[in-house]
PDB file of N, CA and C in Angstrom:
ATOM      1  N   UNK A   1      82.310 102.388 113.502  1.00  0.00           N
ATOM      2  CA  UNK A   1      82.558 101.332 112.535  1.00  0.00           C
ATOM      3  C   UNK A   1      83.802 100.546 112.945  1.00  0.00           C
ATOM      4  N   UNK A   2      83.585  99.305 112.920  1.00  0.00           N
ATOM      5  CA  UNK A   2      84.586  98.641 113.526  1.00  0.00           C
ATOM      6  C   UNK A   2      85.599  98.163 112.052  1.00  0.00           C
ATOM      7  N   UNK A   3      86.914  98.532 112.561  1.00  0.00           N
ATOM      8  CA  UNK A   3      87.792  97.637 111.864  1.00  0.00           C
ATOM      9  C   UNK A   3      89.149  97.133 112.113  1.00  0.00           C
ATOM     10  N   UNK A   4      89.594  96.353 111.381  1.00  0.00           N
ATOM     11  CA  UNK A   4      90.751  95.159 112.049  1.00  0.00           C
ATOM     12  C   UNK A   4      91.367  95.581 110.492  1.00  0.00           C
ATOM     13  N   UNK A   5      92.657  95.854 111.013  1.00  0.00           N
ATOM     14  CA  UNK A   5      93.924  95.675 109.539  1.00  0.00           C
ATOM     15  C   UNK A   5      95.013  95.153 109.976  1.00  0.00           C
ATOM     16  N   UNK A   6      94.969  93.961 108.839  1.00  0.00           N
ATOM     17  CA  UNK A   6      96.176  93.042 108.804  1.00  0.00           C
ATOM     18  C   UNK A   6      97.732  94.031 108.286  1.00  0.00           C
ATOM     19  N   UNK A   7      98.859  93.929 108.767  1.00  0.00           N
ATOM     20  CA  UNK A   7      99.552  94.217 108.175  1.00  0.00           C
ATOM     21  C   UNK A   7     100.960  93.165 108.328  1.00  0.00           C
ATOM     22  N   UNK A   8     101.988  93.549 107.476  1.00  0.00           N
ATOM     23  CA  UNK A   8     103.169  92.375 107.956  1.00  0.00           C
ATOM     24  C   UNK A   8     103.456  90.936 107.422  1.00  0.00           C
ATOM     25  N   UNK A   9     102.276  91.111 106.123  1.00  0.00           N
ATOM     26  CA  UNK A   9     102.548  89.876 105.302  1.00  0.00           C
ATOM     27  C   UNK A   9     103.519  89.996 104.106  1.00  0.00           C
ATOM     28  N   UNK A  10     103.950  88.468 103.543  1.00  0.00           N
ATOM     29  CA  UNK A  10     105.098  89.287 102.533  1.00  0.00           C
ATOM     30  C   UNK A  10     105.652  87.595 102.337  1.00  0.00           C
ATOM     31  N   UNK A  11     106.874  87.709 100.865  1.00  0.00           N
ATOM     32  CA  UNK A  11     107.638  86.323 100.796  1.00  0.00           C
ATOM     33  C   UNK A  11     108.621  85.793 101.707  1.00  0.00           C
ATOM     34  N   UNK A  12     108.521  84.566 102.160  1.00  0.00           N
ATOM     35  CA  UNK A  12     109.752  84.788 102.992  1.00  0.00           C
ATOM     36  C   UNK A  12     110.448  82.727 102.433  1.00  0.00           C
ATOM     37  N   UNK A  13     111.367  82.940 102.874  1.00  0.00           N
ATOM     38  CA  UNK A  13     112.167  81.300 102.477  1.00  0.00           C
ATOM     39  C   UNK A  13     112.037  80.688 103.663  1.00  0.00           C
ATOM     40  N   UNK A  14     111.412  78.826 102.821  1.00  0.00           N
ATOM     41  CA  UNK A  14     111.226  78.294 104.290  1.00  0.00           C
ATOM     42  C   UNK A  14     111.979  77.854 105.466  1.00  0.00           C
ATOM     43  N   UNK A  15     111.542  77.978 106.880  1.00  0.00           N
ATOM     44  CA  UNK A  15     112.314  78.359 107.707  1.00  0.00           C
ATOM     45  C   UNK A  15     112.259  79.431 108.692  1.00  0.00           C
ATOM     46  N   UNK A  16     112.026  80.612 107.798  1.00  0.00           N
ATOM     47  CA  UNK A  16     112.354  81.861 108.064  1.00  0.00           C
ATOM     48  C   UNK A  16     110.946  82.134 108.816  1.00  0.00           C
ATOM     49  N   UNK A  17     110.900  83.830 109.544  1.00  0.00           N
ATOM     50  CA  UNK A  17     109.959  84.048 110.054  1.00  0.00           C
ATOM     51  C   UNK A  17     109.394  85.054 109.571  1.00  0.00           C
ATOM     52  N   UNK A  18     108.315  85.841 109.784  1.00  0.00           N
ATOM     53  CA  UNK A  18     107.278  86.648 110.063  1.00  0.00           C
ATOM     54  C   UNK A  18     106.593  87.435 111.116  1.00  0.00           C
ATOM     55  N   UNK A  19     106.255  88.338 111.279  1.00  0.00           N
ATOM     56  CA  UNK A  19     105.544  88.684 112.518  1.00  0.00           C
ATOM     57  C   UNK A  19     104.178  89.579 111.582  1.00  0.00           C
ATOM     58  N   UNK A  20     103.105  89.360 111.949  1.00  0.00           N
ATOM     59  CA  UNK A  20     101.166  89.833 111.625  1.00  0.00           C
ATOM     60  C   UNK A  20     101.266  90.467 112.899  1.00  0.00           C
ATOM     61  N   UNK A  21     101.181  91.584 112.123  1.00  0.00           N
ATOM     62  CA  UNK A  21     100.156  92.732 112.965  1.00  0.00           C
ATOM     63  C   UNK A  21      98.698  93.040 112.667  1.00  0.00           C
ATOM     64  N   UNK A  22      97.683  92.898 113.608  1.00  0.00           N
ATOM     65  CA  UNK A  22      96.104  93.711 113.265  1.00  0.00           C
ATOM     66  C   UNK A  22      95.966  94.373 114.073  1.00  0.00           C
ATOM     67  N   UNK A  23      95.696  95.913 113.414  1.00  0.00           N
ATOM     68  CA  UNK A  23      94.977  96.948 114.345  1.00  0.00           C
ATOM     69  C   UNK A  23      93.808  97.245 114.266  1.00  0.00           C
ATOM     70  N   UNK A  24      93.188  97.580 115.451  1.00  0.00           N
ATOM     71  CA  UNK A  24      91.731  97.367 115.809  1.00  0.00           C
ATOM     72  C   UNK A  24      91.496  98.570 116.131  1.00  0.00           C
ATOM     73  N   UNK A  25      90.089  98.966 115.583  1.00  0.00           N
ATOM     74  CA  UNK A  25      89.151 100.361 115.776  1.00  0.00           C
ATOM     75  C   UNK A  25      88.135  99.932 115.989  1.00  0.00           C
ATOM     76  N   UNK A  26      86.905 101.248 116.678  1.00  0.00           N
ATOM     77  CA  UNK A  26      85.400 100.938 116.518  1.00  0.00           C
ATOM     78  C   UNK A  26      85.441 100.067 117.409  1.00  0.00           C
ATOM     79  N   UNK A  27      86.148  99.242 118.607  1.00  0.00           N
ATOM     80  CA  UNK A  27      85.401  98.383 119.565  1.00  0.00           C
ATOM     81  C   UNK A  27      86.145  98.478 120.888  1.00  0.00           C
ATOM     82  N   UNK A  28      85.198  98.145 121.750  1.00  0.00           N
ATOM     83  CA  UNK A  28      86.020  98.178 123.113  1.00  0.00           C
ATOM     84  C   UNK A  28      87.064  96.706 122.749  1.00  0.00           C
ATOM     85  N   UNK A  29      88.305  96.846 122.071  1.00  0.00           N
ATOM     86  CA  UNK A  29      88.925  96.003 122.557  1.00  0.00           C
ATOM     87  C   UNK A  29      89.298  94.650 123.000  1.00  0.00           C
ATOM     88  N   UNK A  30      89.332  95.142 124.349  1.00  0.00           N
ATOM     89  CA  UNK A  30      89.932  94.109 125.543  1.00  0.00           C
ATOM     90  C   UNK A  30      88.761  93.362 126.292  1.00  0.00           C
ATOM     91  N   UNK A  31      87.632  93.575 125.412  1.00  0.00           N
ATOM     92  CA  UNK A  31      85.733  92.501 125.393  1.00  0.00           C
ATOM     93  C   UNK A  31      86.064  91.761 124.298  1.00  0.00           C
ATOM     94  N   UNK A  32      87.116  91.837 123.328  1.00  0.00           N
ATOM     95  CA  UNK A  32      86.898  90.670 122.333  1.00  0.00           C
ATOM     96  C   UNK A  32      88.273  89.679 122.464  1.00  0.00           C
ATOM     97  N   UNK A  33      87.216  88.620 122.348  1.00  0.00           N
ATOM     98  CA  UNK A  33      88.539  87.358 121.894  1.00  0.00           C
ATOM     99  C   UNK A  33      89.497  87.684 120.561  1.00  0.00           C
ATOM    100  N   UNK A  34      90.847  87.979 120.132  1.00  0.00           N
ATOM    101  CA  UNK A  34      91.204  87.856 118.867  1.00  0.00           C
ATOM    102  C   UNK A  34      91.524  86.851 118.491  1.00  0.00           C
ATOM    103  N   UNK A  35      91.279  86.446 117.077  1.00  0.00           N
ATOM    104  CA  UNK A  35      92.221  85.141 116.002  1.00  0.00           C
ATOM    105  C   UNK A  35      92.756  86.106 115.000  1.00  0.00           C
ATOM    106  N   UNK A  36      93.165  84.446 114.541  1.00  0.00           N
ATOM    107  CA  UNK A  36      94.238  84.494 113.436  1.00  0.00           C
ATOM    108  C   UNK A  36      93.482  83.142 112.633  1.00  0.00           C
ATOM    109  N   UNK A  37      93.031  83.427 111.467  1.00  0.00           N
ATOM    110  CA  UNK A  37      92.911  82.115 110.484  1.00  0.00           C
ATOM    111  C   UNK A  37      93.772  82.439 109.357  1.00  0.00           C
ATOM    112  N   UNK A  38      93.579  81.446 108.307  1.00  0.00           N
ATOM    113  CA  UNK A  38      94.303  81.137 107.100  1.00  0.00           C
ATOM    114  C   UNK A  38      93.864  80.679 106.394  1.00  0.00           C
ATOM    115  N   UNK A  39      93.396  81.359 104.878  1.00  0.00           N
ATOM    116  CA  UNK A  39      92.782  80.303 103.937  1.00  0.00           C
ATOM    117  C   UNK A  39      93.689  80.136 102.566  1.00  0.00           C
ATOM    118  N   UNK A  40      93.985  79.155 102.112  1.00  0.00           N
ATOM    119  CA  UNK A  40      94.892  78.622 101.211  1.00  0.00           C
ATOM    120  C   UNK A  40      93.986  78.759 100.004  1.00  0.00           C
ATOM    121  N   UNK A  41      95.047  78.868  99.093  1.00  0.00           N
ATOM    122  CA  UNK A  41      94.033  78.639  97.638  1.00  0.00           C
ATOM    123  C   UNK A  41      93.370  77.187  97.529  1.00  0.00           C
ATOM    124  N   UNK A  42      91.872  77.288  97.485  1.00  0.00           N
ATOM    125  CA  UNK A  42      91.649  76.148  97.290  1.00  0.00           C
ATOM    126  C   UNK A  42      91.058  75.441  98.391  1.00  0.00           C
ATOM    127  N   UNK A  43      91.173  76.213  99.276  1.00  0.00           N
ATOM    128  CA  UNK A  43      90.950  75.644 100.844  1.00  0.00           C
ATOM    129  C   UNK A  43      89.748  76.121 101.349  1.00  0.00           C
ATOM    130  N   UNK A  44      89.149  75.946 102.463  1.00  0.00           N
ATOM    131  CA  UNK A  44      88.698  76.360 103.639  1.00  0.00           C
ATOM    132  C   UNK A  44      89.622  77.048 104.511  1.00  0.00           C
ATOM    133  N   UNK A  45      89.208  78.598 105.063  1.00  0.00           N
ATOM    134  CA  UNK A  45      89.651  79.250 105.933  1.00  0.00           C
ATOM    135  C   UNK A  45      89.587  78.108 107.104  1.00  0.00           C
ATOM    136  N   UNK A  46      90.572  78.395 107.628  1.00  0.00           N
ATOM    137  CA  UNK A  46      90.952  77.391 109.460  1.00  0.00           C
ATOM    138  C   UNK A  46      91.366  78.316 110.485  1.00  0.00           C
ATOM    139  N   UNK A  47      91.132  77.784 111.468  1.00  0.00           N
ATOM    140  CA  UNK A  47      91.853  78.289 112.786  1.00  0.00           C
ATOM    141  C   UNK A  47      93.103  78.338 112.906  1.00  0.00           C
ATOM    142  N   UNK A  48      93.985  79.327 112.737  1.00  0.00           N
ATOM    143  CA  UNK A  48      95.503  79.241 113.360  1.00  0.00           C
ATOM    144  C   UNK A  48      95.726  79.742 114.692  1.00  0.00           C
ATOM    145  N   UNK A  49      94.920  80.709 115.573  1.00  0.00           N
ATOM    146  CA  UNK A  49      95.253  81.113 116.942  1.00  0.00           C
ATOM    147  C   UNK A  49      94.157  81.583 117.315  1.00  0.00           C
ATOM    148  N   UNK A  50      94.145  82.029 118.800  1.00  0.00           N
ATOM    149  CA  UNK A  50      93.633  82.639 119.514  1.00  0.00           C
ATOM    150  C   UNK A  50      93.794  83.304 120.957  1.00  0.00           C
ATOM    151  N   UNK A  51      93.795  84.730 121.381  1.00  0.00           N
ATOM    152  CA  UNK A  51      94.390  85.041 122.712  1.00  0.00           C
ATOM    153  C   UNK A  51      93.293  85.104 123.157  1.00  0.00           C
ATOM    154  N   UNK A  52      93.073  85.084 124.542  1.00  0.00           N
ATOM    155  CA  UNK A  52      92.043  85.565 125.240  1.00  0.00           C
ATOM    156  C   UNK A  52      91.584  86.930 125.486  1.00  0.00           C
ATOM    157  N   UNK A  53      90.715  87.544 126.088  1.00  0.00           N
ATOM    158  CA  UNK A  53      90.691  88.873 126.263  1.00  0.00           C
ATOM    159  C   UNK A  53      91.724  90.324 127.019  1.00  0.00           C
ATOM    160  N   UNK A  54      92.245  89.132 127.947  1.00  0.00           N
ATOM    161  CA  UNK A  54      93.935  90.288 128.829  1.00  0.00           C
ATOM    162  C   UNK A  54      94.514  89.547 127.945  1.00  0.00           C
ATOM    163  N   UNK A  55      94.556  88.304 127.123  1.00  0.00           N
ATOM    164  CA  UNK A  55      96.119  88.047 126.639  1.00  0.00           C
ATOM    165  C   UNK A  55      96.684  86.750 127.325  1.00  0.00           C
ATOM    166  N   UNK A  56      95.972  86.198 128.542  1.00  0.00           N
ATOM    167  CA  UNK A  56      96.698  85.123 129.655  1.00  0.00           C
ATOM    168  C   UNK A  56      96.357  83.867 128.916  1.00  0.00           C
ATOM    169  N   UNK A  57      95.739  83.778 128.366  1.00  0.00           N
ATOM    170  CA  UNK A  57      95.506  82.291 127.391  1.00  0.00           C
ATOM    171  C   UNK A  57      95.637  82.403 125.800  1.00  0.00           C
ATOM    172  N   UNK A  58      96.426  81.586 125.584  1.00  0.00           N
ATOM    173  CA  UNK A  58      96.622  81.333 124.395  1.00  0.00           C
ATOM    174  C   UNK A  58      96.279  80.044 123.540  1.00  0.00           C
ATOM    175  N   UNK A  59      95.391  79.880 122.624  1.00  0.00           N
ATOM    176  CA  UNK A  59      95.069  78.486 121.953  1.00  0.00           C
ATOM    177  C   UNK A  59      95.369  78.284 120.461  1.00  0.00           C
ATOM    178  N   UNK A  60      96.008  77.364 119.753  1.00  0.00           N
ATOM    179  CA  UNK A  60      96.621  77.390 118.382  1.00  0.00           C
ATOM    180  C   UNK A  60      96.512  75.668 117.979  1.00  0.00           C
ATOM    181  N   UNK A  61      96.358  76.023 116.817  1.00  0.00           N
ATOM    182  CA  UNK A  61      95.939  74.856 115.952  1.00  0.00           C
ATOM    183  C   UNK A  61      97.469  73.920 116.041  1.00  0.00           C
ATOM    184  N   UNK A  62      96.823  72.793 115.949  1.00  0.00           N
ATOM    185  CA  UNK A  62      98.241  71.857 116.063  1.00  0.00           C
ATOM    186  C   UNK A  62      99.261  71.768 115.386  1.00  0.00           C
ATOM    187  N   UNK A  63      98.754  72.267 113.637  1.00  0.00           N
ATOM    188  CA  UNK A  63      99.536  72.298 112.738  1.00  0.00           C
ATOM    189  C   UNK A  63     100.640  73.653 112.937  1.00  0.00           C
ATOM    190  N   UNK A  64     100.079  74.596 113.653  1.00  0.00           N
ATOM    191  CA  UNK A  64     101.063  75.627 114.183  1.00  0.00           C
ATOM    192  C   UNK A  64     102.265  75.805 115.401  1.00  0.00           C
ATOM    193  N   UNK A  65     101.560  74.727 116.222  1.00  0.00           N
ATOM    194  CA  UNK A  65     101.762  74.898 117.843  1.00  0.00           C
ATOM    195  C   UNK A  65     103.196  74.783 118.019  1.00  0.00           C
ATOM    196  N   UNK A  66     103.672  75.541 118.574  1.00  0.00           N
ATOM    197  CA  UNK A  66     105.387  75.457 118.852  1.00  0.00           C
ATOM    198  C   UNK A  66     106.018  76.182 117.717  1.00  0.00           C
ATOM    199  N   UNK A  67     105.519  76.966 116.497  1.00  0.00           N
ATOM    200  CA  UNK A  67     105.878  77.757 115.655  1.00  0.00           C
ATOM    201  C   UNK A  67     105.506  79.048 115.933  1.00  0.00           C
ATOM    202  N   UNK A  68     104.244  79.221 116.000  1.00  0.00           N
ATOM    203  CA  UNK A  68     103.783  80.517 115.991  1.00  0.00           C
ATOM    204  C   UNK A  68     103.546  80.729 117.425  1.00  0.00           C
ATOM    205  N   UNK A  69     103.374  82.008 117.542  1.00  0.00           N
ATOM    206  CA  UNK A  69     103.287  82.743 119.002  1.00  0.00           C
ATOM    207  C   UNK A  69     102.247  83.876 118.734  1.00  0.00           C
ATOM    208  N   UNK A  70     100.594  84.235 119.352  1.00  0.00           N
ATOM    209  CA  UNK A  70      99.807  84.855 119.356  1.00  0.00           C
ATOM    210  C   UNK A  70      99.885  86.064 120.739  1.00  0.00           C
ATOM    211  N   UNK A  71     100.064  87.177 120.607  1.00  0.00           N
ATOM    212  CA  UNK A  71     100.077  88.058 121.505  1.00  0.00           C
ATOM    213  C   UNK A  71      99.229  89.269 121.173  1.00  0.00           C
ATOM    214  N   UNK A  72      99.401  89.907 122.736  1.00  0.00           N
ATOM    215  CA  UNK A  72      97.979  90.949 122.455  1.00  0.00           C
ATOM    216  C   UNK A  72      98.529  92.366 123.388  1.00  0.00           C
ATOM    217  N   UNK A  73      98.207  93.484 122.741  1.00  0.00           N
ATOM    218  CA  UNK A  73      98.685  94.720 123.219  1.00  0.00           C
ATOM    219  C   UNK A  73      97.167  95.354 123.327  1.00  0.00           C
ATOM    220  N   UNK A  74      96.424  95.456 124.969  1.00  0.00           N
ATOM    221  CA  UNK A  74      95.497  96.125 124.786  1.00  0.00           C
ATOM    222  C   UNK A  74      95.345  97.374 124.948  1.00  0.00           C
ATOM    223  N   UNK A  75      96.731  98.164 125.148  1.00  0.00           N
ATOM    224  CA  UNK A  75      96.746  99.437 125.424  1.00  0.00           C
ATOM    225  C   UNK A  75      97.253  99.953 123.954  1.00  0.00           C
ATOM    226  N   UNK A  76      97.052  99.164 123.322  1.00  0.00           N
ATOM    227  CA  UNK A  76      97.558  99.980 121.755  1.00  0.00           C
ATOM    228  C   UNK A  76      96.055  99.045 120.747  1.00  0.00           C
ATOM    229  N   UNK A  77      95.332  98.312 121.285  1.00  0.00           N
ATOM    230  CA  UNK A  77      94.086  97.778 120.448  1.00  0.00           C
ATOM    231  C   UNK A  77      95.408  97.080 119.311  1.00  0.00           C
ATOM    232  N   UNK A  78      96.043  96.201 119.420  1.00  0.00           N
ATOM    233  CA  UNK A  78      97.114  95.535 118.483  1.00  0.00           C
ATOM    234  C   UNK A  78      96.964  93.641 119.155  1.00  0.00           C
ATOM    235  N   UNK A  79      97.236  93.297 117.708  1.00  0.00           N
ATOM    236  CA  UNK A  79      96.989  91.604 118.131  1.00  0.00           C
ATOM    237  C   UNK A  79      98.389  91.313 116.909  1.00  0.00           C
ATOM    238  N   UNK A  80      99.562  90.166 117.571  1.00  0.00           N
ATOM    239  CA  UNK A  80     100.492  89.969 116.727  1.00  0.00           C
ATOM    240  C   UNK A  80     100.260  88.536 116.853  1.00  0.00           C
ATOM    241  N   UNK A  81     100.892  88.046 115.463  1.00  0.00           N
ATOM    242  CA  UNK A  81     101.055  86.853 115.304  1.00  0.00           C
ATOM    243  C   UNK A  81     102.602  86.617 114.697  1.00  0.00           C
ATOM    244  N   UNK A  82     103.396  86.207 115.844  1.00  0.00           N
ATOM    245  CA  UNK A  82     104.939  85.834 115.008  1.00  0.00           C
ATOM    246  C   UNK A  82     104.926  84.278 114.736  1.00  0.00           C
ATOM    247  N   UNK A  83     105.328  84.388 113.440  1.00  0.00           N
ATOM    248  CA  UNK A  83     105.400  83.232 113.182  1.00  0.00           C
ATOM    249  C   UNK A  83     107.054  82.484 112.282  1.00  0.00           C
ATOM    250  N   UNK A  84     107.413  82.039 112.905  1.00  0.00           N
ATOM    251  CA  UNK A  84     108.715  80.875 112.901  1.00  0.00           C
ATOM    252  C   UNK A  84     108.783  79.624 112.426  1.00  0.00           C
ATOM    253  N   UNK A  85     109.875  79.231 112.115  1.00  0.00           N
ATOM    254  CA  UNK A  85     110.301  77.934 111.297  1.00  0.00           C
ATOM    255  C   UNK A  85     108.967  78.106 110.243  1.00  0.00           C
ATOM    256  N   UNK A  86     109.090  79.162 109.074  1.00  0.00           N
ATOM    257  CA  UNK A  86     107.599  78.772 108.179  1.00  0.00           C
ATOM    258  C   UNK A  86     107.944  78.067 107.198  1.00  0.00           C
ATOM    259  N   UNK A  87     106.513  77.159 106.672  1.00  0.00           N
ATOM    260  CA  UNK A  87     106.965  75.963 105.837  1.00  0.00           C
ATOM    261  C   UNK A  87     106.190  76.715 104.650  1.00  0.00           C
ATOM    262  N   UNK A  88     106.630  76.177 103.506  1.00  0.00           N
ATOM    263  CA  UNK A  88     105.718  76.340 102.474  1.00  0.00           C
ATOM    264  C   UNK A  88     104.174  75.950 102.522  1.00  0.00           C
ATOM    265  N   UNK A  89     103.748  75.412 103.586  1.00  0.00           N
ATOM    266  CA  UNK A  89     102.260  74.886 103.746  1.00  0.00           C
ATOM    267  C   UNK A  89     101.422  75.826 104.286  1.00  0.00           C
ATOM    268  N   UNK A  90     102.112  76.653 105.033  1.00  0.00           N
ATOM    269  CA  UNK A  90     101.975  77.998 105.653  1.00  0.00           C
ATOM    270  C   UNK A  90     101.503  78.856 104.668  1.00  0.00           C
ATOM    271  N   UNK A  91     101.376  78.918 103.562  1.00  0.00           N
ATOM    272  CA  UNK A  91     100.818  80.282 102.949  1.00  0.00           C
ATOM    273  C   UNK A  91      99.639  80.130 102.472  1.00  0.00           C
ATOM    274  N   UNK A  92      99.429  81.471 102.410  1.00  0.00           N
ATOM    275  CA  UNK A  92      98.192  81.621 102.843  1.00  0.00           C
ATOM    276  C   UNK A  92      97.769  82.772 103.031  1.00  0.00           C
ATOM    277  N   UNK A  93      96.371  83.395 102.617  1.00  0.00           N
ATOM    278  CA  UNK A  93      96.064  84.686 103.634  1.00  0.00           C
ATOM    279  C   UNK A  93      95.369  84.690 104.605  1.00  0.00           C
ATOM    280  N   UNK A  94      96.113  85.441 105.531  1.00  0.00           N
ATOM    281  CA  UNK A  94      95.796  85.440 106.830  1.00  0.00           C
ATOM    282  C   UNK A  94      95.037  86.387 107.662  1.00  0.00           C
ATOM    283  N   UNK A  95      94.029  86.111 108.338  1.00  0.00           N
ATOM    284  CA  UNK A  95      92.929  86.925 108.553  1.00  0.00           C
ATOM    285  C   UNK A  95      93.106  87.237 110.300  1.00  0.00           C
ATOM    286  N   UNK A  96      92.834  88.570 110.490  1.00  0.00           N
ATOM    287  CA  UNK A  96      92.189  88.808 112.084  1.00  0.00           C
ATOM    288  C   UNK A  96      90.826  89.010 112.183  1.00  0.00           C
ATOM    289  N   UNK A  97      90.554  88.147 113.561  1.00  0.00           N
ATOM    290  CA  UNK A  97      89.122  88.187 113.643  1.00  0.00           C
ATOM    291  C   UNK A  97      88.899  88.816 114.890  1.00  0.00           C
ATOM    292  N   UNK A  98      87.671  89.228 115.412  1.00  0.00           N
ATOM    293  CA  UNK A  98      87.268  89.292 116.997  1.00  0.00           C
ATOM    294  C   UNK A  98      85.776  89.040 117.294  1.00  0.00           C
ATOM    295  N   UNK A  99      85.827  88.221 118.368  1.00  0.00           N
ATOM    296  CA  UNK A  99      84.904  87.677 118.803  1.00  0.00           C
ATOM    297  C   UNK A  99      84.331  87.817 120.004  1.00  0.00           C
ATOM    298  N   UNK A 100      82.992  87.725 120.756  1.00  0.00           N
ATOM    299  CA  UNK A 100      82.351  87.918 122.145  1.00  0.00           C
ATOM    300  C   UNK A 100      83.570  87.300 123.291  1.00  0.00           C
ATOM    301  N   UNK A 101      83.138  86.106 122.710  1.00  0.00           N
ATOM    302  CA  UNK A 101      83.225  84.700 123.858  1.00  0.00           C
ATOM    303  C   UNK A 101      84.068  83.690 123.076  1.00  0.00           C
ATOM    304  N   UNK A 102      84.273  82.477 123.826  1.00  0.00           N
ATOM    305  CA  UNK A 102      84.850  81.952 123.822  1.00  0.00           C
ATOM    306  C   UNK A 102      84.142  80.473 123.291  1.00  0.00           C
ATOM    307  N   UNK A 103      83.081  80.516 122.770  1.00  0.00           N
ATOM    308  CA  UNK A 103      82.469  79.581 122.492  1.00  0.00           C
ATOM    309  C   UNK A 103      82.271  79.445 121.066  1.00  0.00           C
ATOM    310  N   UNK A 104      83.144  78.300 120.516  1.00  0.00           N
ATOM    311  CA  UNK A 104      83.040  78.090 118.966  1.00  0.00           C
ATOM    312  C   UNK A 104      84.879  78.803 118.870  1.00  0.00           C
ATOM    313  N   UNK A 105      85.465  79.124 119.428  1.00  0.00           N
ATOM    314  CA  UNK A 105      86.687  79.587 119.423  1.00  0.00           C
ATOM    315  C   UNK A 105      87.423  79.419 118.115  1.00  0.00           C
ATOM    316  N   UNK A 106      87.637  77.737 117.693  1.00  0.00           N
ATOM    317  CA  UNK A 106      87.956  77.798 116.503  1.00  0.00           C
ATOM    318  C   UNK A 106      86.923  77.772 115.123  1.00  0.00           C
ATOM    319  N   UNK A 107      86.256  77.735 115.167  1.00  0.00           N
ATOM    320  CA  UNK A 107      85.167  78.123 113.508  1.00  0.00           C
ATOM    321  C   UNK A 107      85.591  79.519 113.304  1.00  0.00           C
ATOM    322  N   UNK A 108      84.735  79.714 112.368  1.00  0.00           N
ATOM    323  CA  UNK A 108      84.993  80.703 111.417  1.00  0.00           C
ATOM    324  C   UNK A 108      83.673  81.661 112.189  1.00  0.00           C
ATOM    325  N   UNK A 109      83.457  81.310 113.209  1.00  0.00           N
ATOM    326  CA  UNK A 109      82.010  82.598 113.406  1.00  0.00           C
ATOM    327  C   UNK A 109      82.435  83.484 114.371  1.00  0.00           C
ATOM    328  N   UNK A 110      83.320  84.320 113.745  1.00  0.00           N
ATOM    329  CA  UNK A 110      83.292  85.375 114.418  1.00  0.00           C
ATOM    330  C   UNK A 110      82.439  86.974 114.276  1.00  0.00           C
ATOM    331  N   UNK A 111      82.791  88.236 114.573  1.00  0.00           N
ATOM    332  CA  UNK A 111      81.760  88.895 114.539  1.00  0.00           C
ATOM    333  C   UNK A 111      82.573  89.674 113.695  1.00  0.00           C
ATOM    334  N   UNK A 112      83.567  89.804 113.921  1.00  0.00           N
ATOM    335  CA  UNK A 112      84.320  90.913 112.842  1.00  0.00           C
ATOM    336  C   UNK A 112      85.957  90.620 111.773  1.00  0.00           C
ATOM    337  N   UNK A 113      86.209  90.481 110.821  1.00  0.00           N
ATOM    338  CA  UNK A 113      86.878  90.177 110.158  1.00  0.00           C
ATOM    339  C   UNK A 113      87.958  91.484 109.296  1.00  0.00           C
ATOM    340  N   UNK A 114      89.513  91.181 109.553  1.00  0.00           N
ATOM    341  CA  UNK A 114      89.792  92.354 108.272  1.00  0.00           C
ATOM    342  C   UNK A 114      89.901  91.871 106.784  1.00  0.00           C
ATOM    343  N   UNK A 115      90.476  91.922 106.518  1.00  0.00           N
ATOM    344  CA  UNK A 115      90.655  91.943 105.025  1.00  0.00           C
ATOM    345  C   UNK A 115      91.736  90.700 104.522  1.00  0.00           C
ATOM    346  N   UNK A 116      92.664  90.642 105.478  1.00  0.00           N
ATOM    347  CA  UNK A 116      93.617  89.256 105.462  1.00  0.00           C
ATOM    348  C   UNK A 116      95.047  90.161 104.575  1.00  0.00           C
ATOM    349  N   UNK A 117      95.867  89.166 104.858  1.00  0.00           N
ATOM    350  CA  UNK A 117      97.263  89.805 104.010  1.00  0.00           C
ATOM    351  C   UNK A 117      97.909  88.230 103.933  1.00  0.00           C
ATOM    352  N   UNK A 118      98.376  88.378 102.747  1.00  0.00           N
ATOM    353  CA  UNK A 118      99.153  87.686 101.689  1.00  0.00           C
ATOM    354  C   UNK A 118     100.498  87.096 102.392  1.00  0.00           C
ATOM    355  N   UNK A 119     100.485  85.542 102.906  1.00  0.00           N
ATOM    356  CA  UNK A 119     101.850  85.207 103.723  1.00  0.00           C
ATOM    357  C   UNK A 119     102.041  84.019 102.628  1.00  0.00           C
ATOM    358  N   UNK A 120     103.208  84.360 101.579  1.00  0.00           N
ATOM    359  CA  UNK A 120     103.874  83.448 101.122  1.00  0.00           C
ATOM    360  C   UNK A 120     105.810  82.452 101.199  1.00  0.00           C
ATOM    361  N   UNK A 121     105.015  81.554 101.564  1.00  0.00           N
ATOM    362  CA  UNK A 121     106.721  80.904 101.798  1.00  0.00           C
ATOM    363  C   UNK A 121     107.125  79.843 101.009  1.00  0.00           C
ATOM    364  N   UNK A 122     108.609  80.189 100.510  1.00  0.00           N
ATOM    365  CA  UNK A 122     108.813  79.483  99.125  1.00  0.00           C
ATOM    366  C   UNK A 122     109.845  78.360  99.977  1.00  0.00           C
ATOM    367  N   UNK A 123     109.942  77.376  98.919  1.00  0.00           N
ATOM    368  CA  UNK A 123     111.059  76.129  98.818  1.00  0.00           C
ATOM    369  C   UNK A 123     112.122  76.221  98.738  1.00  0.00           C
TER     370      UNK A 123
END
């Protein structure tokens, strides 16, 4: 049984940072693409990141790019997302995903999803 747990969400003042941890069971790993989305109250879940399968490519939504940093530990099945300078627009819960391939990268179709954790940043 495969599963992904978010952990590492929480309040923070804007500005300030964060670091998302998801740990991964039930799959080979270092065969899946990981993300990071975000769905706001009210919103549509979106794309915030993505590493490749070793980790050598990294792809992130524009509204993030130069804030957040997506990394990947495949000898521990761990995917982090630090995230810096956060704005209040930023919150959100935030989901890990994993995926085959690389095709459709940012939608929402991935194959496996955790549960998301609670990233709020105040004014």
């Amino acid at each position: 049984q495969v599963q992904l747990v978010e952990s590492g969400g929480g309040l923070v003042q804007a500005g300030g940072s964060l670091r998302l941890s998801c740990a991964a069971s039930g799959l080979s790993f270092s065969n899946y693409i990981m993300g990071w989305f975000r769905q706001a109250p009210g919103k549509e879940r979106e794309f915030v990141a993505a590493t490749s399968w070793s980790g050598a490519s990294a792809f992130y939504a524009d509204s993030v790019k130069g804030r957040f940093t997506i990394s990947r530990d495949n000898a521990k099945n761990t995917v982090l997302l630090q995230m810096n300078s956060l704005k209040p627009e930023d919150t959100a819960v935030y989901y890990c995903a994993a995926k085959r391939t690389l095709v459709a990268l940012t939608t929402d179709v991935y194959d496996y999803w955790g549960q998301g954790t609670q990233v709020t940043v105040s004014s």
